[in-house]
PDB file of N, CA and C in Angstrom:
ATOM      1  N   UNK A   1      34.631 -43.223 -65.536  1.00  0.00           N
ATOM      2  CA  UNK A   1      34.602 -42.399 -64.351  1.00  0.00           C
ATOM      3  C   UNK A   1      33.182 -41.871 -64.182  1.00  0.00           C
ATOM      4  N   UNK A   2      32.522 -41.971 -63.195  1.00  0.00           N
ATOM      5  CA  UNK A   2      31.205 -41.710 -62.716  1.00  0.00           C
ATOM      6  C   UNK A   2      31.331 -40.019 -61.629  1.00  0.00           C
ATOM      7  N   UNK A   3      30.108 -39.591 -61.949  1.00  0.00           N
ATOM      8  CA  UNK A   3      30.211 -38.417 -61.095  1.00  0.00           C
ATOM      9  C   UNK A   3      29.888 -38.656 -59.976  1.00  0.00           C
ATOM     10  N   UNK A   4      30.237 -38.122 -58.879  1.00  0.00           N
ATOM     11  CA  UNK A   4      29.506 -38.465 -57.669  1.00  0.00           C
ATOM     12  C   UNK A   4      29.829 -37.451 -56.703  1.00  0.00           C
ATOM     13  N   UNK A   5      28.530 -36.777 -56.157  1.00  0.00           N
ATOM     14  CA  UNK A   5      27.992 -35.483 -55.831  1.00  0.00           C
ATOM     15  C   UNK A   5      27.679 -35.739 -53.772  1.00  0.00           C
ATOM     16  N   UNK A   6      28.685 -35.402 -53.146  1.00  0.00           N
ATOM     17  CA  UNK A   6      28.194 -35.505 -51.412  1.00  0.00           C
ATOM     18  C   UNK A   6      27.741 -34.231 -51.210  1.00  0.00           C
ATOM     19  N   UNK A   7      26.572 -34.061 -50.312  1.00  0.00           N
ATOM     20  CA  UNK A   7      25.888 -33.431 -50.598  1.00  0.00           C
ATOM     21  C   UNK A   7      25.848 -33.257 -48.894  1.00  0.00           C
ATOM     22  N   UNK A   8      26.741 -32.043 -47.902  1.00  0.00           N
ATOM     23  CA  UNK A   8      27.640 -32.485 -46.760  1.00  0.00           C
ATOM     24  C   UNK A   8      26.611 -31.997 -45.864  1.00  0.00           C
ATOM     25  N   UNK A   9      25.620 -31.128 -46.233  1.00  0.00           N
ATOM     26  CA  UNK A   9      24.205 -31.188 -44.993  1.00  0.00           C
ATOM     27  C   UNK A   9      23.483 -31.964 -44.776  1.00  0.00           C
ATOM     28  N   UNK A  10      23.303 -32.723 -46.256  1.00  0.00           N
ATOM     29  CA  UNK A  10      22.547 -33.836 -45.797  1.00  0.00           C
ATOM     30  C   UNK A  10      23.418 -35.489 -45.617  1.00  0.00           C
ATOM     31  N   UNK A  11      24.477 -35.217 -45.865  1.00  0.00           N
ATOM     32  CA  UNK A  11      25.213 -36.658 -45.685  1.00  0.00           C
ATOM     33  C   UNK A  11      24.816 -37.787 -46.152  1.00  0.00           C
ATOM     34  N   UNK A  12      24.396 -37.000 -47.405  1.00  0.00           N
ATOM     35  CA  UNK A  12      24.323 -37.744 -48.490  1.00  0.00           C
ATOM     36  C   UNK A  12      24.752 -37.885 -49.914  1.00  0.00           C
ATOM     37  N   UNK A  13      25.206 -39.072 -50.180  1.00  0.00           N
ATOM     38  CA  UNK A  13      26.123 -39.107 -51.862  1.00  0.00           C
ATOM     39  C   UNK A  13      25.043 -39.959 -52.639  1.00  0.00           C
ATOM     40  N   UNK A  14      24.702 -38.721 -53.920  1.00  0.00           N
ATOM     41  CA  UNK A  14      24.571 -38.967 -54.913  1.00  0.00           C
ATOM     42  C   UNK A  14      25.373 -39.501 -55.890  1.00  0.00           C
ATOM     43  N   UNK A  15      25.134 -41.100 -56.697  1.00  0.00           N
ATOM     44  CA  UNK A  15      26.250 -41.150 -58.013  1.00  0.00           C
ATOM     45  C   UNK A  15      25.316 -40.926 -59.064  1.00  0.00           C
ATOM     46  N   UNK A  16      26.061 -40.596 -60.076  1.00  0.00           N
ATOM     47  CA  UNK A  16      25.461 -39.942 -61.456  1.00  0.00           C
ATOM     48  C   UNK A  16      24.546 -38.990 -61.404  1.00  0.00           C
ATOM     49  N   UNK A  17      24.709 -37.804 -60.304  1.00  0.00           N
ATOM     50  CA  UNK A  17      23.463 -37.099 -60.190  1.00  0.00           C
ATOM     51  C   UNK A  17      23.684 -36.031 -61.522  1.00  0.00           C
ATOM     52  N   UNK A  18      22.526 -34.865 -61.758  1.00  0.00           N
ATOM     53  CA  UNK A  18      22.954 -33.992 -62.411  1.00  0.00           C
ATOM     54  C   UNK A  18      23.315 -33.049 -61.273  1.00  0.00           C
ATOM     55  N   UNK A  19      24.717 -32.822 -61.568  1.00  0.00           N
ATOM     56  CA  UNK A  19      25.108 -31.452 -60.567  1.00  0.00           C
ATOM     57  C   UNK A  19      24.634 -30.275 -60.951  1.00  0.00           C
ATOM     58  N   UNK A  20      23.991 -30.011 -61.901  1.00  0.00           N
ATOM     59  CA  UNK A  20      23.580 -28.201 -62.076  1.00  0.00           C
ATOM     60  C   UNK A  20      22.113 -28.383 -61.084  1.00  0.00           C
ATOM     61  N   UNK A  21      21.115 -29.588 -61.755  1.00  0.00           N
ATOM     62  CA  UNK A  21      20.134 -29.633 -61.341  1.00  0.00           C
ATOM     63  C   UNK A  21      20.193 -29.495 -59.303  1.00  0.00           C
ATOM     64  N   UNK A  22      21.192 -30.334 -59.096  1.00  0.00           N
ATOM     65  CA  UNK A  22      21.151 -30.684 -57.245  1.00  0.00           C
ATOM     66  C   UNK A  22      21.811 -29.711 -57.040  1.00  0.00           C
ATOM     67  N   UNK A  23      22.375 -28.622 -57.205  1.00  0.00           N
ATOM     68  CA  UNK A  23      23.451 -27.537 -56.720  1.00  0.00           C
ATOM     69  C   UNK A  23      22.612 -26.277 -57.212  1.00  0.00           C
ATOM     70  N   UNK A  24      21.594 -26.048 -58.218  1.00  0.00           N
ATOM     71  CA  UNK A  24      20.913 -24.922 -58.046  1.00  0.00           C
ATOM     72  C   UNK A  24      19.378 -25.422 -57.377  1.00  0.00           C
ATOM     73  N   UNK A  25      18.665 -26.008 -56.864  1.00  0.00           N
ATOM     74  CA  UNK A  25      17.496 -26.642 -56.391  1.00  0.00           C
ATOM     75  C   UNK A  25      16.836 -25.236 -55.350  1.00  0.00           C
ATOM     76  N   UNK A  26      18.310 -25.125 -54.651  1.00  0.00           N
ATOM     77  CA  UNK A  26      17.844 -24.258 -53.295  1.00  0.00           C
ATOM     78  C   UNK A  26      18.650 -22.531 -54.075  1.00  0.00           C
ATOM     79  N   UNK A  27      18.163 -21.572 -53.830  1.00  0.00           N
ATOM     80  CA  UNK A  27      18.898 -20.184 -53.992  1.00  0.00           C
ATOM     81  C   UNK A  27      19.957 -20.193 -53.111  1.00  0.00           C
ATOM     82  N   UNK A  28      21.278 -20.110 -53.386  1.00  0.00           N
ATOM     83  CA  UNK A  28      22.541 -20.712 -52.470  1.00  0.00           C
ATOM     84  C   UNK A  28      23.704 -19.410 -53.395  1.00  0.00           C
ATOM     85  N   UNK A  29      23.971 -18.366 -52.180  1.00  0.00           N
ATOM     86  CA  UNK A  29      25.277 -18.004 -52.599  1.00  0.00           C
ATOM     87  C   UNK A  29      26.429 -18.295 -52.477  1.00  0.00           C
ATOM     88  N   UNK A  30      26.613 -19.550 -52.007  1.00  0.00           N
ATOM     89  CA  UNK A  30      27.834 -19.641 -51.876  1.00  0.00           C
ATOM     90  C   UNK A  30      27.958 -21.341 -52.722  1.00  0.00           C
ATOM     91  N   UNK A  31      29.635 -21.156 -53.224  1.00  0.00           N
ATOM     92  CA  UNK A  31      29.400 -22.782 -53.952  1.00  0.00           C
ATOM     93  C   UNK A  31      31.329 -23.625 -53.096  1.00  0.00           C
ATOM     94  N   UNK A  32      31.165 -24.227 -52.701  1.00  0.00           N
ATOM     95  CA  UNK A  32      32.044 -25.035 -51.969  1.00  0.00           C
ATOM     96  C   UNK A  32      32.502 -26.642 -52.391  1.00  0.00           C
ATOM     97  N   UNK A  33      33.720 -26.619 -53.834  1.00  0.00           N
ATOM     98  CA  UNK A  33      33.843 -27.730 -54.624  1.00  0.00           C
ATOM     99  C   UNK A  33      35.441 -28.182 -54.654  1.00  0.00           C
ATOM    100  N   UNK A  34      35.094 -29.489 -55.132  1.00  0.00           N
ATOM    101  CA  UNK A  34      36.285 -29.846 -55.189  1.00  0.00           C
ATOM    102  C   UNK A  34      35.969 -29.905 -56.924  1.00  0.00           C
ATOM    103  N   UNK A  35      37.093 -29.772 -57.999  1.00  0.00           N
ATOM    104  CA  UNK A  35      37.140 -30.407 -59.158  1.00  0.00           C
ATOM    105  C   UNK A  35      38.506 -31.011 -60.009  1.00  0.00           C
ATOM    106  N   UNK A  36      38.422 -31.862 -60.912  1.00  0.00           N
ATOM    107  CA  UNK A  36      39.681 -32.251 -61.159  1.00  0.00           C
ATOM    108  C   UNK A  36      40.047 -32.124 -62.627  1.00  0.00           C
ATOM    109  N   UNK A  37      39.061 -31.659 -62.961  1.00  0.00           N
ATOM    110  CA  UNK A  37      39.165 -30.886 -64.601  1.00  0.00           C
ATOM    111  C   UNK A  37      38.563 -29.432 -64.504  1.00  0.00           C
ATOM    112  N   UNK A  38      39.388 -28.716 -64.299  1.00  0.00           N
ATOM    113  CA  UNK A  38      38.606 -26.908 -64.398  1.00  0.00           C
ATOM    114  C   UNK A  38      39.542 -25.973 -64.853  1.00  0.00           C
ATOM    115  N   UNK A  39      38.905 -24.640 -65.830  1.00  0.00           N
ATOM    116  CA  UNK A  39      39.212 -24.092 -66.574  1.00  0.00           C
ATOM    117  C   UNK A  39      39.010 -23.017 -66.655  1.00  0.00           C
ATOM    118  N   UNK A  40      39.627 -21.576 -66.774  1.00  0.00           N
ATOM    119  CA  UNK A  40      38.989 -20.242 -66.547  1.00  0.00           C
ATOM    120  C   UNK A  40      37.438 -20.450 -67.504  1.00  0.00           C
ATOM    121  N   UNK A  41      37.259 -21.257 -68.614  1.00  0.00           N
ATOM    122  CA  UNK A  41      35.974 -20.740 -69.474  1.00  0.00           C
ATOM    123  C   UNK A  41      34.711 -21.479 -68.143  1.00  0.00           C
ATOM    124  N   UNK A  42      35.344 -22.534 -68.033  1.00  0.00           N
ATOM    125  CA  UNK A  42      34.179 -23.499 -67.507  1.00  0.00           C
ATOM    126  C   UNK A  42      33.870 -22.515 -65.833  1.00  0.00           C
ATOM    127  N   UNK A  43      35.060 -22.037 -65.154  1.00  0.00           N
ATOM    128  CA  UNK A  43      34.662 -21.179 -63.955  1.00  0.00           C
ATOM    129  C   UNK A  43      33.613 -20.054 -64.228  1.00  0.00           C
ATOM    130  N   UNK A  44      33.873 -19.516 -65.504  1.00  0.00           N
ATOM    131  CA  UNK A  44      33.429 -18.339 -66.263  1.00  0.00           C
ATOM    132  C   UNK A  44      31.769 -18.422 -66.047  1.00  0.00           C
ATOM    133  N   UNK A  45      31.844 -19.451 -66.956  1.00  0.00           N
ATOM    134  CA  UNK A  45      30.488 -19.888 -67.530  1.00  0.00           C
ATOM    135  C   UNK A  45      29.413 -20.509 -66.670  1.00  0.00           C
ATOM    136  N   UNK A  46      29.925 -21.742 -66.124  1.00  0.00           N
ATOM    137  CA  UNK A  46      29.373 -22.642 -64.748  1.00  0.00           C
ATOM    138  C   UNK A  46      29.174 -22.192 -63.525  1.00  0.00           C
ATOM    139  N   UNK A  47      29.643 -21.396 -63.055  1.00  0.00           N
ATOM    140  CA  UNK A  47      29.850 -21.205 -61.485  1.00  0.00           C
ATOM    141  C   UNK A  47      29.754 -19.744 -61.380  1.00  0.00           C
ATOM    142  N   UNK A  48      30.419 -18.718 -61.997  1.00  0.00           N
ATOM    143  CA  UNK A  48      30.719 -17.122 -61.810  1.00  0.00           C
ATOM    144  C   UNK A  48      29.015 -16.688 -61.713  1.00  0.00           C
ATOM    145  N   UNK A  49      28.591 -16.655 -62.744  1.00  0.00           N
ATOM    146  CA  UNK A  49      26.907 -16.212 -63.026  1.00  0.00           C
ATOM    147  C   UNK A  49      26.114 -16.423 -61.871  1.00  0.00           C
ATOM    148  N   UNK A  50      26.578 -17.672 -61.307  1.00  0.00           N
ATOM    149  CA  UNK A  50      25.271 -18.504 -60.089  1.00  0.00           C
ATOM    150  C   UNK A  50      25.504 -18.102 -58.539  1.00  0.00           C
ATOM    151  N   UNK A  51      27.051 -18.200 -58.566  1.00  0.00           N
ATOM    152  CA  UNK A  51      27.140 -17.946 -56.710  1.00  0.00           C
ATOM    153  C   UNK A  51      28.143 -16.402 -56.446  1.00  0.00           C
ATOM    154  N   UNK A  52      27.760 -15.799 -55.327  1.00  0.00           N
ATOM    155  CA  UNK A  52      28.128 -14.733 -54.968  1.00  0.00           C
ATOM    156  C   UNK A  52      29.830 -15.400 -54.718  1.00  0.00           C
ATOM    157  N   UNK A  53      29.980 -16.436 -53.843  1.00  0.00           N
ATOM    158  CA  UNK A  53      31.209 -16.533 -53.308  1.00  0.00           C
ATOM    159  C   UNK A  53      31.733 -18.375 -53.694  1.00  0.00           C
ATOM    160  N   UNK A  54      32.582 -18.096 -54.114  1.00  0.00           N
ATOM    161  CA  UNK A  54      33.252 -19.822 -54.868  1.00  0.00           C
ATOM    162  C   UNK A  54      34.018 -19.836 -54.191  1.00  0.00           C
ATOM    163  N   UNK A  55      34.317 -21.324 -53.380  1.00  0.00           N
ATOM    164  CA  UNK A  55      35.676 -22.008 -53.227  1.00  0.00           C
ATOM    165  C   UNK A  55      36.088 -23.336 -53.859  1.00  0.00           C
ATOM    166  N   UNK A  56      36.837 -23.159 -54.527  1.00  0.00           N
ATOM    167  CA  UNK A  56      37.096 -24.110 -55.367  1.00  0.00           C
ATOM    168  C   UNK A  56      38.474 -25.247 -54.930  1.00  0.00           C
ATOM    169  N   UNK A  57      38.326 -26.364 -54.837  1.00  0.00           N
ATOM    170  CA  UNK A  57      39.895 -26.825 -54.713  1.00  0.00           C
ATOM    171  C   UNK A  57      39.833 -27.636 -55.849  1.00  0.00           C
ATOM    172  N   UNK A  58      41.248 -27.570 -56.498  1.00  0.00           N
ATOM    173  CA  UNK A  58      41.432 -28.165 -57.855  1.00  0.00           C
ATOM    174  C   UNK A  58      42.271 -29.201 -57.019  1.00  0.00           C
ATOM    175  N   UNK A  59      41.747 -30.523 -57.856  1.00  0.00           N
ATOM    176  CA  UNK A  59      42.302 -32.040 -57.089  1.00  0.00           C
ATOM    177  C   UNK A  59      43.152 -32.252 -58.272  1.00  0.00           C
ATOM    178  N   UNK A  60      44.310 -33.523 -57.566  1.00  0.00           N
ATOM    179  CA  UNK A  60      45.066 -34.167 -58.741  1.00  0.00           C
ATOM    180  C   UNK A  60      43.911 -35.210 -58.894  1.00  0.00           C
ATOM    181  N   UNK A  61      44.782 -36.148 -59.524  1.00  0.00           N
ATOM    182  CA  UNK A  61      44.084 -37.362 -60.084  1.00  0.00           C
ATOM    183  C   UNK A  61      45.352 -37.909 -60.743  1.00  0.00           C
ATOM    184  N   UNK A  62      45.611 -39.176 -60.693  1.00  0.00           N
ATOM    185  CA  UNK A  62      46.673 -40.083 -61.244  1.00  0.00           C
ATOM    186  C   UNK A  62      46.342 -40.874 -61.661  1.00  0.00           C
ATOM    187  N   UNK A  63      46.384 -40.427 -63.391  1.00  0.00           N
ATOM    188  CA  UNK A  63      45.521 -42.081 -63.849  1.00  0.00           C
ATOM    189  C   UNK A  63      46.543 -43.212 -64.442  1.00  0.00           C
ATOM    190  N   UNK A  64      47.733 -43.137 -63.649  1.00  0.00           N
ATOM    191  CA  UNK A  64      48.741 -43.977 -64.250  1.00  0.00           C
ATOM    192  C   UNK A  64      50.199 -43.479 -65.278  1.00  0.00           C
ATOM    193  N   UNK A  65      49.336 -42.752 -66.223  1.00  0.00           N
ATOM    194  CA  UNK A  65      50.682 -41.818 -67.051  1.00  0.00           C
ATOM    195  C   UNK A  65      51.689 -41.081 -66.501  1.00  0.00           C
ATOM    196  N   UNK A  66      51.309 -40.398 -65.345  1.00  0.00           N
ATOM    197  CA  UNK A  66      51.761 -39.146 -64.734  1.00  0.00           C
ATOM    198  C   UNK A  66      52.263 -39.581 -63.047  1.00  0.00           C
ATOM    199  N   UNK A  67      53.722 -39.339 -63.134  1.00  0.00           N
ATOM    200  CA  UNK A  67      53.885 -38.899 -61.174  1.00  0.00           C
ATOM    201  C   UNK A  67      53.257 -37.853 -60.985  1.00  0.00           C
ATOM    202  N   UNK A  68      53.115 -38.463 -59.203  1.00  0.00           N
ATOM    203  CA  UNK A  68      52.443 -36.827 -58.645  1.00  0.00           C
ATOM    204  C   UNK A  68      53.497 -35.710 -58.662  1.00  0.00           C
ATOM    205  N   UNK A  69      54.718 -35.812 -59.340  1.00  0.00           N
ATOM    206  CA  UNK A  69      55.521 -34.757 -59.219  1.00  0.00           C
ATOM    207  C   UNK A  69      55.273 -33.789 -60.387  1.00  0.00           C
ATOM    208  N   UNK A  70      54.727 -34.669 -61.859  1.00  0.00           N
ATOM    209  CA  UNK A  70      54.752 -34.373 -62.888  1.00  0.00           C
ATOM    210  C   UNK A  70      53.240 -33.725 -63.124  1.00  0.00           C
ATOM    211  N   UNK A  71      52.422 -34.487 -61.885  1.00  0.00           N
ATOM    212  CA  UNK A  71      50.753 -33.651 -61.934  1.00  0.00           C
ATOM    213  C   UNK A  71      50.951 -32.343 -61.005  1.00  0.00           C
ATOM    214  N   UNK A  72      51.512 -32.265 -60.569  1.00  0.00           N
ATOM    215  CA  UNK A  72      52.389 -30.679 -59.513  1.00  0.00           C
ATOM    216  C   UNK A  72      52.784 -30.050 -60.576  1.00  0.00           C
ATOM    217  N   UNK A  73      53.160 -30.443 -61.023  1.00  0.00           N
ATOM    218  CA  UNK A  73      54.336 -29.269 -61.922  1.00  0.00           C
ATOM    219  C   UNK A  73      52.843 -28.600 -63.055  1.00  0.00           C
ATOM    220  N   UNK A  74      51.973 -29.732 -63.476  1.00  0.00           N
ATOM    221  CA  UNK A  74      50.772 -29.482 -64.462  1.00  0.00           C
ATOM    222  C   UNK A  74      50.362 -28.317 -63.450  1.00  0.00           C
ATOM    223  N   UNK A  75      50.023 -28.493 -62.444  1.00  0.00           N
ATOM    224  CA  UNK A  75      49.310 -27.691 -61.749  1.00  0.00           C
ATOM    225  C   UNK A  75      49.817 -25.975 -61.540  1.00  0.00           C
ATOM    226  N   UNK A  76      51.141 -26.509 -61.226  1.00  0.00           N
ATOM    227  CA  UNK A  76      51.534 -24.535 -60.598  1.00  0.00           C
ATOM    228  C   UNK A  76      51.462 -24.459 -62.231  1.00  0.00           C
ATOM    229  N   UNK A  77      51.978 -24.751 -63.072  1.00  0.00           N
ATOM    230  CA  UNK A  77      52.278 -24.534 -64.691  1.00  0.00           C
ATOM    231  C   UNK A  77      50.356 -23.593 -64.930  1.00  0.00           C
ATOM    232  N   UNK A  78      49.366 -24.166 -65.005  1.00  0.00           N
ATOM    233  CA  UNK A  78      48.464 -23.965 -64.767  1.00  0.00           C
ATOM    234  C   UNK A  78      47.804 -22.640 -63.991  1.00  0.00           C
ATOM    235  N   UNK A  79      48.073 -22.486 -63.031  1.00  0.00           N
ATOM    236  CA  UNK A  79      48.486 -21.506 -61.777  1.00  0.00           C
ATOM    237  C   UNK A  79      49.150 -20.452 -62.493  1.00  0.00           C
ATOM    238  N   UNK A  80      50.087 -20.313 -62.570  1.00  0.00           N
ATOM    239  CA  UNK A  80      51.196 -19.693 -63.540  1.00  0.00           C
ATOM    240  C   UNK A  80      49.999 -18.613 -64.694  1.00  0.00           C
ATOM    241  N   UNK A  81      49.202 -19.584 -65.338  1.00  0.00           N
ATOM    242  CA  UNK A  81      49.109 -19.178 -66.947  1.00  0.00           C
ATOM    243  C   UNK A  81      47.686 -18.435 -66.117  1.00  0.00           C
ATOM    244  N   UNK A  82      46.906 -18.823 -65.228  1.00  0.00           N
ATOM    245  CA  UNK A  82      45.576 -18.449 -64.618  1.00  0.00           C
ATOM    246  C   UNK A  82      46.056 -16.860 -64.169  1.00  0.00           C
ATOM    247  N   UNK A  83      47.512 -16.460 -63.343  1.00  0.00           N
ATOM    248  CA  UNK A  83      47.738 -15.404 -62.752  1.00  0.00           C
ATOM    249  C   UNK A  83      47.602 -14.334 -64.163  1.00  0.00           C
ATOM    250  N   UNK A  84      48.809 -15.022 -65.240  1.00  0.00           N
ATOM    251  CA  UNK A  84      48.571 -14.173 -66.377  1.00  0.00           C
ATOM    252  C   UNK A  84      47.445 -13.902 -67.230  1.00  0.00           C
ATOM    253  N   UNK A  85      46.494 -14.702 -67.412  1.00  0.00           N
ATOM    254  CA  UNK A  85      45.271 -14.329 -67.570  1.00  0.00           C
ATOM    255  C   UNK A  85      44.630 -13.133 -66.724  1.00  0.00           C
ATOM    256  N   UNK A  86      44.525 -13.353 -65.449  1.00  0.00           N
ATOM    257  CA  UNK A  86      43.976 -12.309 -64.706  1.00  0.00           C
ATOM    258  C   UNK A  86      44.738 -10.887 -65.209  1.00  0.00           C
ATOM    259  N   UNK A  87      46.520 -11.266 -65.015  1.00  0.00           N
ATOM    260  CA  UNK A  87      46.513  -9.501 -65.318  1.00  0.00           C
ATOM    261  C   UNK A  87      46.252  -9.474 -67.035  1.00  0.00           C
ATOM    262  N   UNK A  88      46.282  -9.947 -67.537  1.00  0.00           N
ATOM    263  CA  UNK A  88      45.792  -9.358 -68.962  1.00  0.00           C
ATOM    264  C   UNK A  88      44.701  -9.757 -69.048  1.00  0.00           C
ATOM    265  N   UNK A  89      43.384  -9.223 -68.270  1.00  0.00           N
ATOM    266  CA  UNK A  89      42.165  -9.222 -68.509  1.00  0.00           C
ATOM    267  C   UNK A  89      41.179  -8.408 -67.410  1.00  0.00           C
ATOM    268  N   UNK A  90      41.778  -7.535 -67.097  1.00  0.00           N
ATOM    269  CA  UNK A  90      41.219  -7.096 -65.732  1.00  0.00           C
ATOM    270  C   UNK A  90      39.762  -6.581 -65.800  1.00  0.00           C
ATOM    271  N   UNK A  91      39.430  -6.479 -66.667  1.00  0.00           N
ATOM    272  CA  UNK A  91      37.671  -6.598 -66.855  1.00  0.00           C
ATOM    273  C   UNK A  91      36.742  -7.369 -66.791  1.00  0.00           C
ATOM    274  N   UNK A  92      37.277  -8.693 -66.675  1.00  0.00           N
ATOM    275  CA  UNK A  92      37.140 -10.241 -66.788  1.00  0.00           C
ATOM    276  C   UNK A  92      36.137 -10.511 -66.125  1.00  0.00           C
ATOM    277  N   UNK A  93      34.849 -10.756 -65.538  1.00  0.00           N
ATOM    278  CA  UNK A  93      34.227 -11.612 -64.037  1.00  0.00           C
ATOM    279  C   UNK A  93      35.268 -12.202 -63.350  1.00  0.00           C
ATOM    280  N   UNK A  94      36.068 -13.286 -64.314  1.00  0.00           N
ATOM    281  CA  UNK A  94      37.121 -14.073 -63.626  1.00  0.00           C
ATOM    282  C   UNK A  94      38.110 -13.281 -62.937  1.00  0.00           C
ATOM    283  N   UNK A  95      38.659 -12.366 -63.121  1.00  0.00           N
ATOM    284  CA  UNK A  95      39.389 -11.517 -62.539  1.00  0.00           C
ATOM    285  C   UNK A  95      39.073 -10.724 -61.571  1.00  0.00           C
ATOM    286  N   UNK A  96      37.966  -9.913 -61.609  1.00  0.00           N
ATOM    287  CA  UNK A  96      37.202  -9.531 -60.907  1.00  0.00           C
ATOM    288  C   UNK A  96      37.232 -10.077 -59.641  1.00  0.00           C
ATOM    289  N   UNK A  97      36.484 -11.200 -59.381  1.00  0.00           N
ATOM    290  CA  UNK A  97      36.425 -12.489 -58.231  1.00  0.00           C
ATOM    291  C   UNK A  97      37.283 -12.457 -57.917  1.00  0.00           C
ATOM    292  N   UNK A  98      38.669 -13.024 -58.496  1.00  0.00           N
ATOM    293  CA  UNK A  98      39.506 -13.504 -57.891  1.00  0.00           C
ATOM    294  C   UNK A  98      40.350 -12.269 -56.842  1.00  0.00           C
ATOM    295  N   UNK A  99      40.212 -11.121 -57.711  1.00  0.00           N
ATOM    296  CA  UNK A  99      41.077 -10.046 -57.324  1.00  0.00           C
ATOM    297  C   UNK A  99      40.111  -9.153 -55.948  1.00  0.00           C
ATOM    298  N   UNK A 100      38.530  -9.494 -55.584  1.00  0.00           N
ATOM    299  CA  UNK A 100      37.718  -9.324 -54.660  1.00  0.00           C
ATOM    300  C   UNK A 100      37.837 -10.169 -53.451  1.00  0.00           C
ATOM    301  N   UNK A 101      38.307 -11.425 -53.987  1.00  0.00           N
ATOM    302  CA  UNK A 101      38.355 -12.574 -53.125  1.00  0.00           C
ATOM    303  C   UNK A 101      37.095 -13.476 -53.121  1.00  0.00           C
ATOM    304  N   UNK A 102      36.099 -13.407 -53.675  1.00  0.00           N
ATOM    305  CA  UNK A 102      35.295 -13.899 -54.066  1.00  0.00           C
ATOM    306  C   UNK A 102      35.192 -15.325 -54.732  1.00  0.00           C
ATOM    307  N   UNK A 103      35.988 -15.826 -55.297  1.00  0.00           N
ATOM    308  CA  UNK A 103      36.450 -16.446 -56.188  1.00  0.00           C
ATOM    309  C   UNK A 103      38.213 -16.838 -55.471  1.00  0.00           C
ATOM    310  N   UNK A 104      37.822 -18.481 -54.635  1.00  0.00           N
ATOM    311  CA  UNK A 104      39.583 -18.383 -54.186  1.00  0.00           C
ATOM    312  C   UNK A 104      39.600 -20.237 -55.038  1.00  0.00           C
ATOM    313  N   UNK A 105      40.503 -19.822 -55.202  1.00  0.00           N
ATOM    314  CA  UNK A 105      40.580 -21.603 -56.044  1.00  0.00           C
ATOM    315  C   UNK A 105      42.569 -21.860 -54.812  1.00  0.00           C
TER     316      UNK A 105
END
């Protein structure tokens, strides 16, 4: 699986770019992504620090093992454990965001 970075002002797709390098280039508060592996640490760490305002959409992906009923269910399951994180952590950045609106996945 190759990364590949559209880049929607300039209408242009990068493959194998480095995304930290092409996504911090310009001072940009706002970050507007799709991802299909993401994680409260990696939101934490990657993204919280850099942009004032995140929208995130978490994608499926079907690599054969899984119905899309069974990658749904991964997902709210997921969803689920993210809400309980927030309330048992309300000091969090991650919580923070989300509970500002700052941060909408």
């Amino acid at each position: 699986m190759t990364l590949q970075i559209l880049d929607r002002e300039k209408n242009k797709l990068y493959s194998d770019g480095n995304f930290w390098e092409l996504s911090r280039k310009e001072e940009n508060d706002c970050f507007y992504g799709v991802s299909f592996v993401s994680s409260i640490k990696f939101i934490e760490e990657k993204l919280l620090p850099f942009y004032q305002d995140i929208e995130l959409i978490l994608g499926l992906s079907d690599n054969g093992n899984n119905s899309i009923g069974q990658r749904m269910q991964e997902l709210m399951d997921k969803r689920v454990s993210w809400v309980n994180y927030v309330e048992n952590n309300l000091e969090s950045e991650f919580a923070k965001r989300i509970l500002d609106g700052s941060l909408r996945l």
